[in-house]
Structure formats: C-alpha cells, structure tokens
PDB file of N, CA and C in Angstrom:
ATOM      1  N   UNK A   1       5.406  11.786   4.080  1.00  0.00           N
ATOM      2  CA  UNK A   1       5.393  10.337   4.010  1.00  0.00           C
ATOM      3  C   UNK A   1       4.460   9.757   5.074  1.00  0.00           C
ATOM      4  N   UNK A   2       4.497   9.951   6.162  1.00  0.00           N
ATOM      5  CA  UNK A   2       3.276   9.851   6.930  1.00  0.00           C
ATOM      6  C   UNK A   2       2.462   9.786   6.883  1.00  0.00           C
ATOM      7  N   UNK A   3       1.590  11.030   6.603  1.00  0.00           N
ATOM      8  CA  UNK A   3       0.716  11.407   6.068  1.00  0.00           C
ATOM      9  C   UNK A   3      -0.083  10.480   4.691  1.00  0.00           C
ATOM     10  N   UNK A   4       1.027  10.151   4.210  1.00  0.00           N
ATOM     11  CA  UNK A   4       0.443   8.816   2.882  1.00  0.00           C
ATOM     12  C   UNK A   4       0.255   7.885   3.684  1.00  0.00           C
ATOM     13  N   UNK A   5       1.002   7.041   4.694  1.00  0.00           N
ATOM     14  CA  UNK A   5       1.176   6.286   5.360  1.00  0.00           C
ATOM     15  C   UNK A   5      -0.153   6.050   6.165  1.00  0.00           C
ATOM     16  N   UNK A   6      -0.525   7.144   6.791  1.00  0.00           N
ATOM     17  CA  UNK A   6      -1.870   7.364   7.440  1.00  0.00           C
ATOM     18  C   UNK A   6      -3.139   7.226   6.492  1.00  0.00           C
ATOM     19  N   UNK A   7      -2.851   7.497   5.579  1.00  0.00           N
ATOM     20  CA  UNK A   7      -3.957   7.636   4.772  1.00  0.00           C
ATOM     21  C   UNK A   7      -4.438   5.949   4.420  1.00  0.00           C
ATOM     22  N   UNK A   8      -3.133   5.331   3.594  1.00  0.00           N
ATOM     23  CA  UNK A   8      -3.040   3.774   3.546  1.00  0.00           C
ATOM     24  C   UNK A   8      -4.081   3.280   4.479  1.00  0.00           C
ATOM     25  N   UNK A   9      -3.719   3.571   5.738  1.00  0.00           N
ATOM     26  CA  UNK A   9      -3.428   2.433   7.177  1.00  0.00           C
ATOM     27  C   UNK A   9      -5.540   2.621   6.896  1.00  0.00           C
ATOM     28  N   UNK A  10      -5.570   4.393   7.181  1.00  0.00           N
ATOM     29  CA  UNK A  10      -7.171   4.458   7.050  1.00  0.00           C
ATOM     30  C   UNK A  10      -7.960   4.057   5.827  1.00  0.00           C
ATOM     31  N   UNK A  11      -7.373   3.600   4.879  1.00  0.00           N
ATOM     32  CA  UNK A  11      -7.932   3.242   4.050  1.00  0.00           C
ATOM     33  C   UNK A  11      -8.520   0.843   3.918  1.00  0.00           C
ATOM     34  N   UNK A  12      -7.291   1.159   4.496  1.00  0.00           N
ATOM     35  CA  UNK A  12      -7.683  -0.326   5.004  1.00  0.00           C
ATOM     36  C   UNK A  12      -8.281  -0.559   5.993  1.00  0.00           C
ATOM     37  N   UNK A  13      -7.840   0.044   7.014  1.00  0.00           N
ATOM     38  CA  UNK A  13      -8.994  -0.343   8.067  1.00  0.00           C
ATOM     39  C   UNK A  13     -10.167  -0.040   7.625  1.00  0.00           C
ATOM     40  N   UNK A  14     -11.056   1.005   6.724  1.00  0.00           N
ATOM     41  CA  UNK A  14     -12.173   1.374   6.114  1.00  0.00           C
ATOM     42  C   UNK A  14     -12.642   0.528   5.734  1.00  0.00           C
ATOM     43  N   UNK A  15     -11.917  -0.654   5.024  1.00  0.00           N
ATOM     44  CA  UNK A  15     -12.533  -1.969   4.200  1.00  0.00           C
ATOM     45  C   UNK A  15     -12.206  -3.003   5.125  1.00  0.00           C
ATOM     46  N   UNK A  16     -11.844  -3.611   5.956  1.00  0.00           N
ATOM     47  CA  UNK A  16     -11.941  -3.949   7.512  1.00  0.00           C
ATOM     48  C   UNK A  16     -12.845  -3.927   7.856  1.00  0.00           C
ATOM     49  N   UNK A  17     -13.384  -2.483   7.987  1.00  0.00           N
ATOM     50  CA  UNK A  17     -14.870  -2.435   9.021  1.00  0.00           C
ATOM     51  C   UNK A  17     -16.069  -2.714   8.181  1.00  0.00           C
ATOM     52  N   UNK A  18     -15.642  -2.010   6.657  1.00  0.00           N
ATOM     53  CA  UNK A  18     -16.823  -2.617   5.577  1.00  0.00           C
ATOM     54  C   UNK A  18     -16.843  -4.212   5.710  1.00  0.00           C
ATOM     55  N   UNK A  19     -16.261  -4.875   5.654  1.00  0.00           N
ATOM     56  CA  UNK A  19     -16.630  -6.805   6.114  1.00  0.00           C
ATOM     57  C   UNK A  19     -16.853  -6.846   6.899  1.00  0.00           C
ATOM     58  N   UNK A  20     -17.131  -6.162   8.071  1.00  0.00           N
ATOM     59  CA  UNK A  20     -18.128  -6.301   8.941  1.00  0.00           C
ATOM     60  C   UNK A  20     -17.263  -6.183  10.163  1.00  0.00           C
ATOM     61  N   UNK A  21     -16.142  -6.277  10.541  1.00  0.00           N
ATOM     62  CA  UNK A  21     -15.079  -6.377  11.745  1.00  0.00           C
ATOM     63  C   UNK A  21     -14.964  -4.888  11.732  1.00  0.00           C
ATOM     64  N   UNK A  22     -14.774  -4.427  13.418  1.00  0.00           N
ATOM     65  CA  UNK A  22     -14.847  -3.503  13.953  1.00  0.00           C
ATOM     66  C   UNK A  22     -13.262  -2.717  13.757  1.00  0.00           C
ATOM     67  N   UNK A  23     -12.902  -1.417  13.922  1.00  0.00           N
ATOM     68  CA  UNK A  23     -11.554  -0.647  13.815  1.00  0.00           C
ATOM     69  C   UNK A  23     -10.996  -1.353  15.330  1.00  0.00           C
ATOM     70  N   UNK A  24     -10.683  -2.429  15.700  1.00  0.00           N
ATOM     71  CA  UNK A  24      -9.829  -2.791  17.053  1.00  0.00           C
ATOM     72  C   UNK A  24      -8.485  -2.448  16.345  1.00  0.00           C
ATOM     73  N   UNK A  25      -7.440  -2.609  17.623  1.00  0.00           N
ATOM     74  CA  UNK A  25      -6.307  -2.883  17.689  1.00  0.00           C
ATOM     75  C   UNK A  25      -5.299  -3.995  16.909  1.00  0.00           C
ATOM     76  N   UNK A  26      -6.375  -4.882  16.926  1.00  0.00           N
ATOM     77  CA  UNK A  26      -5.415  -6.181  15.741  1.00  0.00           C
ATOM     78  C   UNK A  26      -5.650  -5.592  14.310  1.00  0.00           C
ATOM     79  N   UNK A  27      -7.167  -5.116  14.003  1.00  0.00           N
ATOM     80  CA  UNK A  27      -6.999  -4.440  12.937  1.00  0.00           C
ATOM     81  C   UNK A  27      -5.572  -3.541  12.479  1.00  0.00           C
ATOM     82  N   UNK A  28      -5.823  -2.793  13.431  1.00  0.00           N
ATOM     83  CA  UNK A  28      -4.467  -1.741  12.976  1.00  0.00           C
ATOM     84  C   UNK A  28      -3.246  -3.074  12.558  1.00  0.00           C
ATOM     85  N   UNK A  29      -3.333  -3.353  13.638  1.00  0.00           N
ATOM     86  CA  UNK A  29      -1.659  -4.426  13.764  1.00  0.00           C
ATOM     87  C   UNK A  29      -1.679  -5.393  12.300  1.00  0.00           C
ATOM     88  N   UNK A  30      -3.049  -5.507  11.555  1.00  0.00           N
ATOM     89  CA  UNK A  30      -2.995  -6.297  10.325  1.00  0.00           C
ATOM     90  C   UNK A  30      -2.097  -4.608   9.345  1.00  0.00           C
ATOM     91  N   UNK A  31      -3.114  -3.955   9.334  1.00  0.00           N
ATOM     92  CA  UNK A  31      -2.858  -2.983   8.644  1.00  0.00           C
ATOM     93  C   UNK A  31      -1.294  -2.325   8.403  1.00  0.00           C
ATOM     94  N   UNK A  32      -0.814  -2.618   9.458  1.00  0.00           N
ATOM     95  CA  UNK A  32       0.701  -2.236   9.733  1.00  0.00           C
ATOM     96  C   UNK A  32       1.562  -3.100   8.913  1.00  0.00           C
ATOM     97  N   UNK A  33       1.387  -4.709   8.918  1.00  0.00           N
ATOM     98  CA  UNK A  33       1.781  -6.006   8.322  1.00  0.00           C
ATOM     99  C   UNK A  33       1.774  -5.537   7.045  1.00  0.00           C
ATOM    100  N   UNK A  34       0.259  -5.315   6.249  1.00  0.00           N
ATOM    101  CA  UNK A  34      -0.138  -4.950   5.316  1.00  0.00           C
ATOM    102  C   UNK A  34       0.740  -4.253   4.902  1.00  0.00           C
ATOM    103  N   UNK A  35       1.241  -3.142   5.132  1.00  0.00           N
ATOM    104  CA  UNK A  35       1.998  -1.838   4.809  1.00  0.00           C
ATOM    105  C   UNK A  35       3.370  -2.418   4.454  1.00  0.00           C
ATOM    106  N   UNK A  36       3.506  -3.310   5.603  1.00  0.00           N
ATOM    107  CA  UNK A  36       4.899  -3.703   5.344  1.00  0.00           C
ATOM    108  C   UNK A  36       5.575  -4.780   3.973  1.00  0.00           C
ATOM    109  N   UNK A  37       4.577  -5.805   3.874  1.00  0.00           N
ATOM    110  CA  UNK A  37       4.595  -6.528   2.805  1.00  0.00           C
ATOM    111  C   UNK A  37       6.134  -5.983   1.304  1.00  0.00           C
ATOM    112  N   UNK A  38       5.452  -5.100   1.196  1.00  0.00           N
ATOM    113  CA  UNK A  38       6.084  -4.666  -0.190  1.00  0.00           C
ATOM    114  C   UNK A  38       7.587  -4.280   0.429  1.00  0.00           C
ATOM    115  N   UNK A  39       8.113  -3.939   1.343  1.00  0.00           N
ATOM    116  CA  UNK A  39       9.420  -3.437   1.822  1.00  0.00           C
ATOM    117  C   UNK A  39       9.938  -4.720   1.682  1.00  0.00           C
ATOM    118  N   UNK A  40       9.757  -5.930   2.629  1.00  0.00           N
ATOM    119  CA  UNK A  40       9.818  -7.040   2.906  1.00  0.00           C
ATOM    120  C   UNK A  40      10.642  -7.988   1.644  1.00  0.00           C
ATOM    121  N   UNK A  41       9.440  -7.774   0.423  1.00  0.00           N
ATOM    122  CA  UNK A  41      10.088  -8.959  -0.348  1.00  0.00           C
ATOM    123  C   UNK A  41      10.796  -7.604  -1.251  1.00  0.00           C
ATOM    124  N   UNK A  42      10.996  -6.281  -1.023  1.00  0.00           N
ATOM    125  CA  UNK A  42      12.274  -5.354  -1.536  1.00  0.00           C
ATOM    126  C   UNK A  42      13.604  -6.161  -0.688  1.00  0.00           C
ATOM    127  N   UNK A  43      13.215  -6.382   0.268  1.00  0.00           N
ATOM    128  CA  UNK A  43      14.412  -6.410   1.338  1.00  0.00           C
ATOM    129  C   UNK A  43      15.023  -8.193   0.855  1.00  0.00           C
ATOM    130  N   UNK A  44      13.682  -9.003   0.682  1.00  0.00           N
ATOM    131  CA  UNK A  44      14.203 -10.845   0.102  1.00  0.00           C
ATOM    132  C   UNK A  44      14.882 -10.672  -0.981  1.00  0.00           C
ATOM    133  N   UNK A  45      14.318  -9.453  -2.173  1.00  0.00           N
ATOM    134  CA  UNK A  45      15.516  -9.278  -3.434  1.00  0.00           C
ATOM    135  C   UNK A  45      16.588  -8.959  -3.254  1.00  0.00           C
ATOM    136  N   UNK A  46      16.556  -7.738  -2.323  1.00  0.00           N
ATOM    137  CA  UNK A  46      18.583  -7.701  -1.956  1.00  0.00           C
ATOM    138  C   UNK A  46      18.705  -8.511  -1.656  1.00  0.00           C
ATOM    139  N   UNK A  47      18.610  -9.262  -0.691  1.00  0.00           N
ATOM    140  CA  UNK A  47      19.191 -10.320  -0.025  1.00  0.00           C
ATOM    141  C   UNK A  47      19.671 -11.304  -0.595  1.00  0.00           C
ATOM    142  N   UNK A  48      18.766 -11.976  -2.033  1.00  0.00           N
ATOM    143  CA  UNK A  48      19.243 -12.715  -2.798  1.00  0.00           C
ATOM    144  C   UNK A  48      19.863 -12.758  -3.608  1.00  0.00           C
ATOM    145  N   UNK A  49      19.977 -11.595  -4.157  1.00  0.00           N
ATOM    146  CA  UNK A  49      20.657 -10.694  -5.381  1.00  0.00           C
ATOM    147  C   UNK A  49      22.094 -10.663  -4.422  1.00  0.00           C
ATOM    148  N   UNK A  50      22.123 -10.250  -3.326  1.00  0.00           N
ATOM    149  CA  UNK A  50      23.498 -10.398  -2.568  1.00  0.00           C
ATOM    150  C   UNK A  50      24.346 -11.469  -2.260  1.00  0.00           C
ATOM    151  N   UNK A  51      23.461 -12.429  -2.186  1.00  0.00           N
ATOM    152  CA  UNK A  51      24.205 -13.641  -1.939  1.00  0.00           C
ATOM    153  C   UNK A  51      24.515 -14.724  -3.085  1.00  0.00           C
ATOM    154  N   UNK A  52      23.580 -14.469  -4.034  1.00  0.00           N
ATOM    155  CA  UNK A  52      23.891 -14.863  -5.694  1.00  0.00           C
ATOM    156  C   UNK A  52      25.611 -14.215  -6.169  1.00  0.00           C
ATOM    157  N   UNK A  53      25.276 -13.052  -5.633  1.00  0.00           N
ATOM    158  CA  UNK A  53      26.786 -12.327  -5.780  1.00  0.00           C
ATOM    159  C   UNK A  53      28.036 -12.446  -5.335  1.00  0.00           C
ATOM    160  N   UNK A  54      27.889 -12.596  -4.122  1.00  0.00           N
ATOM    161  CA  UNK A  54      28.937 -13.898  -3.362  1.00  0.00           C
ATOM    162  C   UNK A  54      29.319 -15.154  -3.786  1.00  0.00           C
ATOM    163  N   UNK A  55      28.064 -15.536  -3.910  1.00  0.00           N
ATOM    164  CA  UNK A  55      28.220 -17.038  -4.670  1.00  0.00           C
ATOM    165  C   UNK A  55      29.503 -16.745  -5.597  1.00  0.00           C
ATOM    166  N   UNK A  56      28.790 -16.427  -7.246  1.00  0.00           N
ATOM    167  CA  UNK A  56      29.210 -16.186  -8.392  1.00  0.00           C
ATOM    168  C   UNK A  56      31.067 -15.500  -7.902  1.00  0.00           C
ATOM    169  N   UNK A  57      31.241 -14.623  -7.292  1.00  0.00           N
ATOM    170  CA  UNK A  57      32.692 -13.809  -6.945  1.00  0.00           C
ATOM    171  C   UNK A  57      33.367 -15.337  -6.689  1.00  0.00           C
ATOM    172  N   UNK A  58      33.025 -15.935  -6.096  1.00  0.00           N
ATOM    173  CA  UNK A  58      34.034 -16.777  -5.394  1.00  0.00           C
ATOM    174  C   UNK A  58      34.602 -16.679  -4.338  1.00  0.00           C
ATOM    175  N   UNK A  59      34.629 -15.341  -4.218  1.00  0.00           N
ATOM    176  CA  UNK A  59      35.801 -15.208  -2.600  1.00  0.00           C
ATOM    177  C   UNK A  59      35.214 -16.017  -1.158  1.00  0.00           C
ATOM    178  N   UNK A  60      34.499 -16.423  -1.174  1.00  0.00           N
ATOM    179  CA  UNK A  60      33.936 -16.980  -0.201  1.00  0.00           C
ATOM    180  C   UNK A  60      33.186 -18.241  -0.551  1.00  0.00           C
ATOM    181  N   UNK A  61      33.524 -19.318   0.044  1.00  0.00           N
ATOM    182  CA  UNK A  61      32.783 -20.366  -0.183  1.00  0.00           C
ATOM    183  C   UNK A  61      31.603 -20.857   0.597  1.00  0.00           C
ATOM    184  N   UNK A  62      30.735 -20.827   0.055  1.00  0.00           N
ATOM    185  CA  UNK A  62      29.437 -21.089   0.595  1.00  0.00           C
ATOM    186  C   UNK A  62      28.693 -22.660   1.214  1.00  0.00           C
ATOM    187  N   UNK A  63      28.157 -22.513   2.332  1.00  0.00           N
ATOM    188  CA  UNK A  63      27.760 -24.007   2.719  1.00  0.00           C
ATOM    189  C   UNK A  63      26.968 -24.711   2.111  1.00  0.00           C
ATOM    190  N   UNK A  64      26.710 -25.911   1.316  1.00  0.00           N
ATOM    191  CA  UNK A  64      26.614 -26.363   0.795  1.00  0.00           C
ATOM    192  C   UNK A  64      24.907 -26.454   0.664  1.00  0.00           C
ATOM    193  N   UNK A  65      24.465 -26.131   1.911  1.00  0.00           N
ATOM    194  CA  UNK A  65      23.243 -26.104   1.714  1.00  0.00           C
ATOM    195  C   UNK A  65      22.232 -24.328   1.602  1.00  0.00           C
ATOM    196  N   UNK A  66      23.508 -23.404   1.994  1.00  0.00           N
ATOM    197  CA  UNK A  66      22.936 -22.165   1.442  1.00  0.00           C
ATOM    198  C   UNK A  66      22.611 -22.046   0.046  1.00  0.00           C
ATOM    199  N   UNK A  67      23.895 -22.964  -0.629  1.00  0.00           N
ATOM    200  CA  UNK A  67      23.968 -22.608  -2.013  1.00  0.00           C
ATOM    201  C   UNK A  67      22.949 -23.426  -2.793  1.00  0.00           C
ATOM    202  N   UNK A  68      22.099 -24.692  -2.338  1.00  0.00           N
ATOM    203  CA  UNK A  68      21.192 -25.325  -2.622  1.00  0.00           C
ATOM    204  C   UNK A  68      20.148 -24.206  -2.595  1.00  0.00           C
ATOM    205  N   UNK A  69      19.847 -23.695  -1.647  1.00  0.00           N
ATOM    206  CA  UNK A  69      18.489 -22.802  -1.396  1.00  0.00           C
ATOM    207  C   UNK A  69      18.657 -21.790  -2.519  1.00  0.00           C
ATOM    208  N   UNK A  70      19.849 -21.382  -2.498  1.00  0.00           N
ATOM    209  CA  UNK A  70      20.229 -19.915  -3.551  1.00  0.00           C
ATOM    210  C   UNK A  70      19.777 -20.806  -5.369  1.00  0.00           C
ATOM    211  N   UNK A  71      19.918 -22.005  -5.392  1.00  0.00           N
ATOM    212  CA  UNK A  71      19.736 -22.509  -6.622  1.00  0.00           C
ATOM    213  C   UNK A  71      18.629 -22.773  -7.112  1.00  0.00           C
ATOM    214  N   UNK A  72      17.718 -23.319  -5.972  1.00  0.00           N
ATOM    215  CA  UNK A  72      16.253 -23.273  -5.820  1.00  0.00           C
ATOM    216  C   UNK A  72      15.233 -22.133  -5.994  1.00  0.00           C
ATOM    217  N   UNK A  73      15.510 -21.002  -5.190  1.00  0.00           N
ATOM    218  CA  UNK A  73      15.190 -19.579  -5.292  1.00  0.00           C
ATOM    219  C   UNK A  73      15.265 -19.590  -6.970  1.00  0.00           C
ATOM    220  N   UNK A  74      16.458 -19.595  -7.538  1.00  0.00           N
ATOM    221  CA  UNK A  74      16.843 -18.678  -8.584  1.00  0.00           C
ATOM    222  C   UNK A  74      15.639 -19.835 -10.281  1.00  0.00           C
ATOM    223  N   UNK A  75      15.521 -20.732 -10.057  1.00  0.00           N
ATOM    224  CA  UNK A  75      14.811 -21.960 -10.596  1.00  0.00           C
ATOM    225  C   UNK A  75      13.661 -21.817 -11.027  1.00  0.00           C
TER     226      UNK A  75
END
C-alpha cells in the first residue's frame, strides 16, 4: 500500500514540476491533501448516512438545526 501511495504522491508531484513549480515541500504537502480527498468525502458519507440514521430511529432527538443541515444535505 505504500508503495502505491508513493507512486501516487510521485506521480503528482511529476505534473507539479511539469507546470513549471519546483518538487518543494508545499508541493508534497499539496500532494498529501490530494491523496486524502477521496477518504474524506468516504468519511462525509458515513457521517451522514449515520446521522440520517439517528434521525429516522428516533431514539434521540436531534437539534433543530442539525436536522435542518441533515435535510439540506439530503435535497
């Protein structure tokens, strides 16, 4: 997994330096962001999918303005 991981990271920074910006340190630190992206909005779907679920159960009543956002999201 690494190893893919590494490969990614060098593959972007490759097209980085092709636009003309040098392999620095913020590079990497974009590249890392980059990587992360896709986990991220994995991680906003549980999250919403979880609290849609709460909602809907009932056992817990929700503040009035979570459940606005959860209605909005889902819209």
């Amino acid at each position: 997994m690494q190893q893919l991981r590494d490969h990614m990271q060098d593959t972007l920074l490759d097209h980085l330096i092709n636009q003309g910006t040098g392999p620095t340190l913020a590079n990497r630190r974009i590249c890392d962001l980059l990587l992360l992206m896709p986990l991220l909005t994995h991680k906003k779907i549980l999250a919403k999918e979880f609290w849609l679920g709460v909602k809907h159960s009932g056992r817990i009543t929700l503040h009035k303005l979570l459940s606005e956002m959860l209605e909005f999201l889902c819209a």
